[in-house]
Structures are given as C-alpha cells and as structure tokens.
C-alpha atoms as a PDB file:
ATOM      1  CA  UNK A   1     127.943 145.648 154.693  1.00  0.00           C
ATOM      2  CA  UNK A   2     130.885 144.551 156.084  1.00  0.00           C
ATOM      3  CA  UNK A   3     133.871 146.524 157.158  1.00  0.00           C
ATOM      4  CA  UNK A   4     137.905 145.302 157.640  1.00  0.00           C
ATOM      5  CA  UNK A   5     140.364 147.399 160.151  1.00  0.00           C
ATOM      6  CA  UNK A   6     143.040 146.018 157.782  1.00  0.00           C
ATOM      7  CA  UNK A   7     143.332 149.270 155.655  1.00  0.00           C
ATOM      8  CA  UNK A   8     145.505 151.512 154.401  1.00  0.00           C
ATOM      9  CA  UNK A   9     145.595 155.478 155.153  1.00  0.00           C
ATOM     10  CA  UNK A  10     146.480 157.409 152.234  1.00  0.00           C
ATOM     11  CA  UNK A  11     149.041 160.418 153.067  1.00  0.00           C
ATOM     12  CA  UNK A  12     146.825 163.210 151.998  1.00  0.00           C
ATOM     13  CA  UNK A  13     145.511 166.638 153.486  1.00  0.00           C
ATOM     14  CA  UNK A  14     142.374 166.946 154.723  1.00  0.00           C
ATOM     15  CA  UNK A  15     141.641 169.854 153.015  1.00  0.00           C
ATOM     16  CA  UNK A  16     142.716 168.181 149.742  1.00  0.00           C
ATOM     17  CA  UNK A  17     140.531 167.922 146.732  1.00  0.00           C
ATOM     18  CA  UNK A  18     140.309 165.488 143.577  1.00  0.00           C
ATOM     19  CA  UNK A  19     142.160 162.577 145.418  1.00  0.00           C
ATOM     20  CA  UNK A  20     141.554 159.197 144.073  1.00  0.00           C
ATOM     21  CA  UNK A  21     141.785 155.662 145.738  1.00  0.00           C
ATOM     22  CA  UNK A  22     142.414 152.239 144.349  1.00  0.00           C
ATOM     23  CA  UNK A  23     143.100 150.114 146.693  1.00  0.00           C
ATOM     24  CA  UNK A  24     140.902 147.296 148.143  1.00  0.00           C
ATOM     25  CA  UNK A  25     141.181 148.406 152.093  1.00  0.00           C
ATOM     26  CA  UNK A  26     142.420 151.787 150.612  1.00  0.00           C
ATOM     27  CA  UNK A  27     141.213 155.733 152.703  1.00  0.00           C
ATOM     28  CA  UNK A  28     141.994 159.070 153.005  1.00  0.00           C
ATOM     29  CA  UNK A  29     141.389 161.823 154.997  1.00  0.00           C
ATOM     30  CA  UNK A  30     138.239 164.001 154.061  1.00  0.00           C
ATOM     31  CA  UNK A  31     138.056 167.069 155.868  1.00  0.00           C
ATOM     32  CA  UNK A  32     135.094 165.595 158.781  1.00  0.00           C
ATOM     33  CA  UNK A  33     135.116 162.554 156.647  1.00  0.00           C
ATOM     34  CA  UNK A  34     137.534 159.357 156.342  1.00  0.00           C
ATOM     35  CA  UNK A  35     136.862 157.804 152.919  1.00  0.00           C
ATOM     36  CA  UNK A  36     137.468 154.499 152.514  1.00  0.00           C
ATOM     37  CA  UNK A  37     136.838 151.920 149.468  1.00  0.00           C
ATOM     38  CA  UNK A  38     136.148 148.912 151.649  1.00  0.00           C
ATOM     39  CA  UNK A  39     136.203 146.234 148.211  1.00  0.00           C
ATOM     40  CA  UNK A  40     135.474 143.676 151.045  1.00  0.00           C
ATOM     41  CA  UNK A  41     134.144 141.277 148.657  1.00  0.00           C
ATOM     42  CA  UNK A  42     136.139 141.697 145.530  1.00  0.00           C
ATOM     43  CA  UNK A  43     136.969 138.191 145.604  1.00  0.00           C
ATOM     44  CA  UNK A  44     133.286 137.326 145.069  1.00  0.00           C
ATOM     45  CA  UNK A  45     133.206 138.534 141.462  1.00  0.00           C
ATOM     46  CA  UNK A  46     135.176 140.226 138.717  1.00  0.00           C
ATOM     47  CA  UNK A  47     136.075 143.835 138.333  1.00  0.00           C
ATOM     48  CA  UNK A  48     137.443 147.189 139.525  1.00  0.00           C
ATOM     49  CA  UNK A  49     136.622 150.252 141.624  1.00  0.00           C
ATOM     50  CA  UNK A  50     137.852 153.226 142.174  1.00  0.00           C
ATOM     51  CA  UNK A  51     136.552 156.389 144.863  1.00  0.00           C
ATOM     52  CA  UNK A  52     137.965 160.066 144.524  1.00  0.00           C
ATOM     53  CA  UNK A  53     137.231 162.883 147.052  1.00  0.00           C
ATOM     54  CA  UNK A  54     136.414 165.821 144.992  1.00  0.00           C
ATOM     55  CA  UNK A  55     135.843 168.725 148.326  1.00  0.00           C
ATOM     56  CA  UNK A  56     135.154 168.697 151.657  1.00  0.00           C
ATOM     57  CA  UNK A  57     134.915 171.662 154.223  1.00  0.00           C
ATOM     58  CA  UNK A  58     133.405 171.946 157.543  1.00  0.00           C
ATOM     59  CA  UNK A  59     131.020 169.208 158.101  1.00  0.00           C
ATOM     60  CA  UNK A  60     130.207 168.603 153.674  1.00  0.00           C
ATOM     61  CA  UNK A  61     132.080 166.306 151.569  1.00  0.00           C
ATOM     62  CA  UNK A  62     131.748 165.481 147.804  1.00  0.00           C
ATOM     63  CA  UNK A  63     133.094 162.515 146.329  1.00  0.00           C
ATOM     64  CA  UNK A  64     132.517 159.985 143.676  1.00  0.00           C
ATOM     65  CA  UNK A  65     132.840 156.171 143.171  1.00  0.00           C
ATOM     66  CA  UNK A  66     133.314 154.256 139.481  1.00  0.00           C
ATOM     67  CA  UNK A  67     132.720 150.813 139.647  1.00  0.00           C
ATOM     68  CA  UNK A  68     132.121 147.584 136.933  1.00  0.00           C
ATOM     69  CA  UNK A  69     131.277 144.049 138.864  1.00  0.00           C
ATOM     70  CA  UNK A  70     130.434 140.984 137.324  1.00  0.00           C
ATOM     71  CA  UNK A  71     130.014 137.644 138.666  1.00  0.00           C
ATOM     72  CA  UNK A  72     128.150 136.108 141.972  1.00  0.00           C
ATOM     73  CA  UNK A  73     125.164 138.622 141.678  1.00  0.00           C
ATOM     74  CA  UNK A  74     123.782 137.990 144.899  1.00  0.00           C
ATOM     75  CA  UNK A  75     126.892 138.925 146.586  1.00  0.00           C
ATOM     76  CA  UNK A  76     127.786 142.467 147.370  1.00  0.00           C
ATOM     77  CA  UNK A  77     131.371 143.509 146.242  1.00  0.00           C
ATOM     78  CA  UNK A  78     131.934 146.421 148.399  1.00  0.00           C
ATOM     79  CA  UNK A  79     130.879 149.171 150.535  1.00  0.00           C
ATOM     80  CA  UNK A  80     132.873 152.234 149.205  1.00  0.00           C
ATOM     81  CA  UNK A  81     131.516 154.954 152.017  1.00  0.00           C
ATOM     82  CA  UNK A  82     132.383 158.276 153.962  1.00  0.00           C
ATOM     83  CA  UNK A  83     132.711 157.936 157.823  1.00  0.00           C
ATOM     84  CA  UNK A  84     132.148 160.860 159.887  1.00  0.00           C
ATOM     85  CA  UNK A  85     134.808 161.440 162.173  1.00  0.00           C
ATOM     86  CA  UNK A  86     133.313 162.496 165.219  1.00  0.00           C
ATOM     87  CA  UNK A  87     129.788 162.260 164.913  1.00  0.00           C
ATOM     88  CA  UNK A  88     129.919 159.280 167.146  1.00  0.00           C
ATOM     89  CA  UNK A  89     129.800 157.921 170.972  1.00  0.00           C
ATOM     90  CA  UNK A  90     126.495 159.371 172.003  1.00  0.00           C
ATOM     91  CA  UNK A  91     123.603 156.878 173.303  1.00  0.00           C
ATOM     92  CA  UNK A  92     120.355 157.308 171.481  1.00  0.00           C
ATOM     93  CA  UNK A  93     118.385 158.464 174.503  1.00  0.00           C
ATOM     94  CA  UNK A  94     120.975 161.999 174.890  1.00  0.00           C
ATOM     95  CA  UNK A  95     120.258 163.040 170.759  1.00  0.00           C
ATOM     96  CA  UNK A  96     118.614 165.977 170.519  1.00  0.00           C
ATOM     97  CA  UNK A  97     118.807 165.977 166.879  1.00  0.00           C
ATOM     98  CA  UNK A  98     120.229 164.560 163.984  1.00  0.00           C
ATOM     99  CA  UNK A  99     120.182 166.285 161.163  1.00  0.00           C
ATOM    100  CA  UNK A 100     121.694 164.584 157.822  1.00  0.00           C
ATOM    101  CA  UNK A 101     121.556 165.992 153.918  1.00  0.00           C
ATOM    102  CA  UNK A 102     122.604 163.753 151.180  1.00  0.00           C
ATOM    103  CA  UNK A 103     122.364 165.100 147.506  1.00  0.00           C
ATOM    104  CA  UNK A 104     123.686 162.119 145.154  1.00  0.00           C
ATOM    105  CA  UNK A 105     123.214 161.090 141.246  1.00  0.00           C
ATOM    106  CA  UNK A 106     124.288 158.164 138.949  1.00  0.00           C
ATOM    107  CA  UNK A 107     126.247 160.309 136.599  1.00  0.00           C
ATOM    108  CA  UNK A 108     126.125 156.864 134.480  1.00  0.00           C
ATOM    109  CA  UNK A 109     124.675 153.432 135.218  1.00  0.00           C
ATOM    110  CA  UNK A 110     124.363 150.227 133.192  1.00  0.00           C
ATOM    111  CA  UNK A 111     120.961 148.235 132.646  1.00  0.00           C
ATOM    112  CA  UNK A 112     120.689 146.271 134.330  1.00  0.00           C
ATOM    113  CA  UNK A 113     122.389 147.226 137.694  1.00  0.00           C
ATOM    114  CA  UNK A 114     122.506 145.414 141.182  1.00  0.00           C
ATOM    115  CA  UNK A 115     123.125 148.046 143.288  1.00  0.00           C
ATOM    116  CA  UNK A 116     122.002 150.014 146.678  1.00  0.00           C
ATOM    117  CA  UNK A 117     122.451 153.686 147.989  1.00  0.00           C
ATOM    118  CA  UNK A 118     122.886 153.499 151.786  1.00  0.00           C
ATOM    119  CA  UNK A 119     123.197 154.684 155.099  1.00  0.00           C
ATOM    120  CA  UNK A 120     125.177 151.937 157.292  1.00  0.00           C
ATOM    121  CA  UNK A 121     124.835 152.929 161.077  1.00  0.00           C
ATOM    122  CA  UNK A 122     126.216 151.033 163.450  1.00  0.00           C
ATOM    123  CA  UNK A 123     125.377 151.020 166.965  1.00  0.00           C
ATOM    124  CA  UNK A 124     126.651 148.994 170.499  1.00  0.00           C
ATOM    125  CA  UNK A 125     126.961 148.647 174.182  1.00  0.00           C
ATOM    126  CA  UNK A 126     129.746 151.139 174.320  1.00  0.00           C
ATOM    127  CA  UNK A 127     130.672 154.876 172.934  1.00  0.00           C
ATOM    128  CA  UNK A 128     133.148 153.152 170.625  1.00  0.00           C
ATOM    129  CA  UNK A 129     133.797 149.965 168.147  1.00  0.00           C
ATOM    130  CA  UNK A 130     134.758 149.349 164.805  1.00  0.00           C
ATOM    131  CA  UNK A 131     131.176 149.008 162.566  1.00  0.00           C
ATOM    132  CA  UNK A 132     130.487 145.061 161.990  1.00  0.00           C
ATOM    133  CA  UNK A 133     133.313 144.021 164.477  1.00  0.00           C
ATOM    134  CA  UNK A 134     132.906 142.044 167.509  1.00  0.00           C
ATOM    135  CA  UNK A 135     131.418 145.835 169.676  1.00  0.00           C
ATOM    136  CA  UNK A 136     128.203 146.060 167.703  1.00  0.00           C
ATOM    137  CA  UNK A 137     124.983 144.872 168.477  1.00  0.00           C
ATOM    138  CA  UNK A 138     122.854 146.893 165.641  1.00  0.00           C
ATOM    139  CA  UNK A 139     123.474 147.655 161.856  1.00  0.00           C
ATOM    140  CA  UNK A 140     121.058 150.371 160.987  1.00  0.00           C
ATOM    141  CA  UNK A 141     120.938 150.650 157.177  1.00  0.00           C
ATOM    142  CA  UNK A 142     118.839 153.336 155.533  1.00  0.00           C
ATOM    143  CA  UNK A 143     118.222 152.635 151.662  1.00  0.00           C
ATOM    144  CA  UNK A 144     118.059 155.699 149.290  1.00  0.00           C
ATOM    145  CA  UNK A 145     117.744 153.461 146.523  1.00  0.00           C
ATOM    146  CA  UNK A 146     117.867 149.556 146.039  1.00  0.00           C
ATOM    147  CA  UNK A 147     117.847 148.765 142.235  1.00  0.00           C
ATOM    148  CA  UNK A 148     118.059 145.254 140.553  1.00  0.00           C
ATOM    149  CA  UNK A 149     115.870 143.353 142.663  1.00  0.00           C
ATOM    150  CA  UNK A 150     118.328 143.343 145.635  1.00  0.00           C
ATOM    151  CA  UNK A 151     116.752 142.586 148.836  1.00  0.00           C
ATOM    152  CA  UNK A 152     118.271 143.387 152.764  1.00  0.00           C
ATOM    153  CA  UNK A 153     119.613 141.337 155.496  1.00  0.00           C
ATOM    154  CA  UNK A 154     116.607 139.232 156.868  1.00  0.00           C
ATOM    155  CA  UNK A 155     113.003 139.477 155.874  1.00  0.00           C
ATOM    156  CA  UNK A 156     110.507 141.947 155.589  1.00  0.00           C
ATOM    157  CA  UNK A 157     108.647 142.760 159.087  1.00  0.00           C
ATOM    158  CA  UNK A 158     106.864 145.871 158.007  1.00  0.00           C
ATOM    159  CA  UNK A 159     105.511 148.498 154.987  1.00  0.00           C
ATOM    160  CA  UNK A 160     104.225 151.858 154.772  1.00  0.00           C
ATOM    161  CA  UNK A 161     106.453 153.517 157.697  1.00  0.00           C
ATOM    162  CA  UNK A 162     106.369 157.537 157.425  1.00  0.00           C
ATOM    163  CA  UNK A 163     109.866 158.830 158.613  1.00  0.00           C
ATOM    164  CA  UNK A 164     111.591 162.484 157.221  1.00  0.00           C
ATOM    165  CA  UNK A 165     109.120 162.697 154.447  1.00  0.00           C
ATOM    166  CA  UNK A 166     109.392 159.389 153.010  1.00  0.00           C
ATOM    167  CA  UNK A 167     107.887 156.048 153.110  1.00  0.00           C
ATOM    168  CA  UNK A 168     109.877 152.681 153.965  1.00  0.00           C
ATOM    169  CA  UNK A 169     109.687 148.939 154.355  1.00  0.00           C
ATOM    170  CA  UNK A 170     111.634 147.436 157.565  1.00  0.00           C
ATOM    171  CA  UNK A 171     113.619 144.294 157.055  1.00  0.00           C
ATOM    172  CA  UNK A 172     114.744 142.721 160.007  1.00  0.00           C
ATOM    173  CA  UNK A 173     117.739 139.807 160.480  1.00  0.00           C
ATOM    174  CA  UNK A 174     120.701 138.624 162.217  1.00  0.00           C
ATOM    175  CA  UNK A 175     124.528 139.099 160.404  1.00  0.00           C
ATOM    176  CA  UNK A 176     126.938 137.410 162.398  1.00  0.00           C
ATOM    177  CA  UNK A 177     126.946 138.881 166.101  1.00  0.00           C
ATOM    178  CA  UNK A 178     124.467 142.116 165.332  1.00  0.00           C
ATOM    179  CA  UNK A 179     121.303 142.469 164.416  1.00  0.00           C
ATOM    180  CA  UNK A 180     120.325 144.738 161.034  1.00  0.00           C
ATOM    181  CA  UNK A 181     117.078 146.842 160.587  1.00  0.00           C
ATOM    182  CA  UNK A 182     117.066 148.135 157.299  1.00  0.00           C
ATOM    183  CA  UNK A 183     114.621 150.675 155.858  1.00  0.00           C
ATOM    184  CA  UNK A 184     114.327 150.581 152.227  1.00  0.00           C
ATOM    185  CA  UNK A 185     112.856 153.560 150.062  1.00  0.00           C
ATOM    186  CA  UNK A 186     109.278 152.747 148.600  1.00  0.00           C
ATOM    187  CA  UNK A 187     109.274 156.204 146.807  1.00  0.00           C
ATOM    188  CA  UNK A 188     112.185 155.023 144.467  1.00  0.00           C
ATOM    189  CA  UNK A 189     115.050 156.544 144.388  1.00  0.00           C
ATOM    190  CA  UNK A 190     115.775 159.500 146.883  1.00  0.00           C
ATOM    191  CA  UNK A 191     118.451 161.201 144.949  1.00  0.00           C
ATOM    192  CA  UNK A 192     117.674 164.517 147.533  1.00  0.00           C
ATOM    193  CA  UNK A 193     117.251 163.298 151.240  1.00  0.00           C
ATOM    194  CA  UNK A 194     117.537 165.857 153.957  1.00  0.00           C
ATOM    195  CA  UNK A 195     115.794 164.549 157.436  1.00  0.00           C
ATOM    196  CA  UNK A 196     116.688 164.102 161.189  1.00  0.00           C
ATOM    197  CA  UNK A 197     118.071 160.585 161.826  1.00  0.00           C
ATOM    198  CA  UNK A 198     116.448 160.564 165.497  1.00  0.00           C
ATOM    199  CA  UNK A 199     112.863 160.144 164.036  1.00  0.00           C
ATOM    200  CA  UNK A 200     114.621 156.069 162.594  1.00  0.00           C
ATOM    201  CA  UNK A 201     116.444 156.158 166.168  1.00  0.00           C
ATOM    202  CA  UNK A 202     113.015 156.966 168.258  1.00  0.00           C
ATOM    203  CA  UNK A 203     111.027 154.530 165.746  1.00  0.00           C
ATOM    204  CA  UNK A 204     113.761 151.394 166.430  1.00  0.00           C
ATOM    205  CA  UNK A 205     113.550 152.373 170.165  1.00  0.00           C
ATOM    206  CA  UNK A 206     109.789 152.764 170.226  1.00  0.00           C
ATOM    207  CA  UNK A 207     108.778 149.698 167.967  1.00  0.00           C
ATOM    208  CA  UNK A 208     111.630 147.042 167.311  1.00  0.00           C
ATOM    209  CA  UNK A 209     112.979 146.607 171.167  1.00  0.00           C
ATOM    210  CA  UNK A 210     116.437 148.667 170.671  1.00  0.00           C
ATOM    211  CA  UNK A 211     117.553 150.042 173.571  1.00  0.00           C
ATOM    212  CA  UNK A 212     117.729 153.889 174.003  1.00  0.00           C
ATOM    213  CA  UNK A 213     120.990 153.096 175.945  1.00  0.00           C
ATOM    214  CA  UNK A 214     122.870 151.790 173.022  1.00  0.00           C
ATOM    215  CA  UNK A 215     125.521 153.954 171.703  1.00  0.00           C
ATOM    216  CA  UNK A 216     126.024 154.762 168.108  1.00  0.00           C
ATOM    217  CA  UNK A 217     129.266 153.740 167.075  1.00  0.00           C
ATOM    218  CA  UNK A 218     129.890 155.016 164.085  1.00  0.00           C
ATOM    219  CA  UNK A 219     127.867 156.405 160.516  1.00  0.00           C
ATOM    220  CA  UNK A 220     128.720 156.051 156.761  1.00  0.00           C
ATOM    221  CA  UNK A 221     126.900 156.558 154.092  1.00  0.00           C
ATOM    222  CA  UNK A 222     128.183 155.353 150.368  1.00  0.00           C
ATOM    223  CA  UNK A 223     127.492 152.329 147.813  1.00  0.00           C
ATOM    224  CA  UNK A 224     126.886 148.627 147.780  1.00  0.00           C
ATOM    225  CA  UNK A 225     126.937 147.349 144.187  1.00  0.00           C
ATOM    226  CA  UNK A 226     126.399 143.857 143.418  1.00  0.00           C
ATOM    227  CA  UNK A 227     126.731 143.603 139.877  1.00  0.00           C
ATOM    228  CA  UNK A 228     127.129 146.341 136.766  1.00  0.00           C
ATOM    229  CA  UNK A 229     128.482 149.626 136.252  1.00  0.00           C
ATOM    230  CA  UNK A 230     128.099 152.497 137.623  1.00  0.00           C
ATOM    231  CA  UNK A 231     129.709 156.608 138.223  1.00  0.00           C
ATOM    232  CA  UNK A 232     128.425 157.632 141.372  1.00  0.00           C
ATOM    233  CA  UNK A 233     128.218 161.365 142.061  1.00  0.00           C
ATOM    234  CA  UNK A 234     128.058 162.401 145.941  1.00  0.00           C
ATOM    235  CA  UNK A 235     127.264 166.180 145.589  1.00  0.00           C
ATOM    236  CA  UNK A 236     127.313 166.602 149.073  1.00  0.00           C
ATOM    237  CA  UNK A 237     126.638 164.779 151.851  1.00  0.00           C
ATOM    238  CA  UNK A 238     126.706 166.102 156.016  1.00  0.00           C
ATOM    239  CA  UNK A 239     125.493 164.834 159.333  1.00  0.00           C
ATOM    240  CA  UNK A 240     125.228 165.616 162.686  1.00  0.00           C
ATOM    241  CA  UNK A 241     124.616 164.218 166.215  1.00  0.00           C
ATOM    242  CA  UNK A 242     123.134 167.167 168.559  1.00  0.00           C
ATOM    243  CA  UNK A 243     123.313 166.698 172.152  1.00  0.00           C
END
C-alpha cells in the first residue's frame, strides 16, 4: 500500500454520518477516524471508486467503499482505509495491549475479484511519520482476506503461525525504504476478527529481528482491490493502543 500527503480534507463534522468521497487523494473527518480514499494507483487501470462514512462515535466507525477496476491486474489501484487518529506514537516495548474489532462483509462482489482486506501498520524510528514516507522502517500488513490469487510484498518465509485465534502465512520483502511483514489469513476470509495486535507486535519482535524500540506510526485498516467489483460494508471497526 502506498499512501500520498497530497490530499484533500473534506469540510465535514466529525460526528457526521452518510458522507461520501470521490476524489482520488480525497478524506474526511470520522469521529476517531480520518477516512481517506487513497486511489494511489488509479492510473494503473480503468475505473471508479467511491468511500462513504456511514457512523462513527467514540472509538467505532462504519463506512463503506464501491469500487469497479479493470486493467493491469497485478497492480493494486488503491488503498481506500480509516486511520485512527491518535492511536499512534507509542514504541512496541511500552503496549500493554492492543485490542482491535473489525466486523466487515462484501455486500456485493464480482467473480472473479482481485482484491485484499487489510490491516496496513506502519511503524519507524520515531513517535511520528507519514505511513510509506521517507520515516518508516516497517509496513505491518494483516490480511483478513486475499481473494484472486493475489500474493504480498516479498515471498513467503513461514506457515501455520497461531496469533488471536487464527492461523497465518508470513511474507517477508523490501518496498522502497521499509521493510513489509505481511500475515495472510489461511482460514479464508475473517469477516469477524476481534484480537490484541501486541500478540503480531511480540511475534515480529520475538522472531523476525524488529526492534521493540520502534514506534508505531500510524494504523489503517480498509481495501486493496486489484481488479473487479466490489460494495464493501465496514460494520464497525475500533482499535486501541494501551499503555
């Protein structure tokens, strides 16, 4: 995933509801949340997008992305996604906890589709940087589904990894200046995912040589679709970072 500062804020409460976004760099306010289309690589393919925020109140948002992409269909077209606002700037080795829910559903979805489900943390040397900017050292994707044959960053370095009730490959490779880890579902899709991000913190630190002092810089969670159609329902979606 890759993520461009050059965006622009749309003028709406947070508390707003039913809020939809066009725009290729286009976000909005979402209660905890930023929202943000992020069509990075639009120009890759053919098609359209479009990401409404349908609630969000205290540290839960709901929202929902439509998108139809032809063309290039090993290229990823964008990387519509919440942010969390503050859940941010803490090294790895002072989480106590990190508790994160994530209820989603394909309300409709062609056949075939390219397409992934993802959490996209980003982590660096210091409490803050923009995610896949010149500050970060690790991408830290966590794959709730991966349909179409799609494939991470890098190769695959290891299988059969028990973390928050589910089981995971590891792929491992460099993108530009960080490095990615990506864990990637084996038990299909996980359309209801509620765990504690430190056990994939503790297991990168323990196991893949990440240090405990690196900070994480920010967390999104949201869509990667390569090629298709799809209506993507976020029912809700929270996280935390507990010190």
């Amino acid at each position: 995933m890759r993520f461009s500062t050059l965006f622009s804020l749309v003028a709406v409460a947070a508390s707003a509801s039913a809020q939809t976004i066009s725009g290729q760099f286009d976000c909005e306010p979402a209660g905890a949340f930023t929202l943000c289309q992020n069509l990075w690589g639009e120009n890759a393919g053919v098609g359209h997008q479009t990401s409404t925020l349908l609630s969000a109140s205290g540290n839960s948002v709901s929202w929902r992305t439509v998108w139809n992409w032809q063309n290039a269909p090993n290229n990823v077209k964008s990387y519509a996604n919440v942010l969390h606002n503050t859940a941010k700037g803490v090294q790895l080795s002072n989480i106590k906890s990190a508790p994160t829910s994530w209820q989603w559903t394909y309300e409709t979805v062609s056949n075939p589709v390219r397409a992934d489900v993802s959490y996209d943390i980003w982590t660096g040397t210091t409490p803050s940087g923009q995610p896949a900017s010149s500050a970060s050292s690790f991408e830290i994707m966590i794959w709730l589904s991966g349909r179409g044959g799609i494939q991470p960053v890098g190769s695959q370095v290891q299988s059969g990894i028990s973390l928050a009730g589910h089981n995971w490959t590891l792929w491992k490779g460099p993108n530009a200046n960080w490095e990615v880890l990506s864990f990637v579902s084996q038990d299909g899709d996980i359309t209801n995912f509620s765990g504690d991000l430190k056990e994939f913190f503790d297991f990168i630190v323990a196991e893949y040589g990440v240090a405990s002092s690196q900070f994480v810089q920010a967390i999104q969670t949201g869509t990667e679709p390569f090629t298709g159609s799809a209506s993507l329902l976020i029912d809700n979606f929270s996280v935390a970072l507990n010190q």
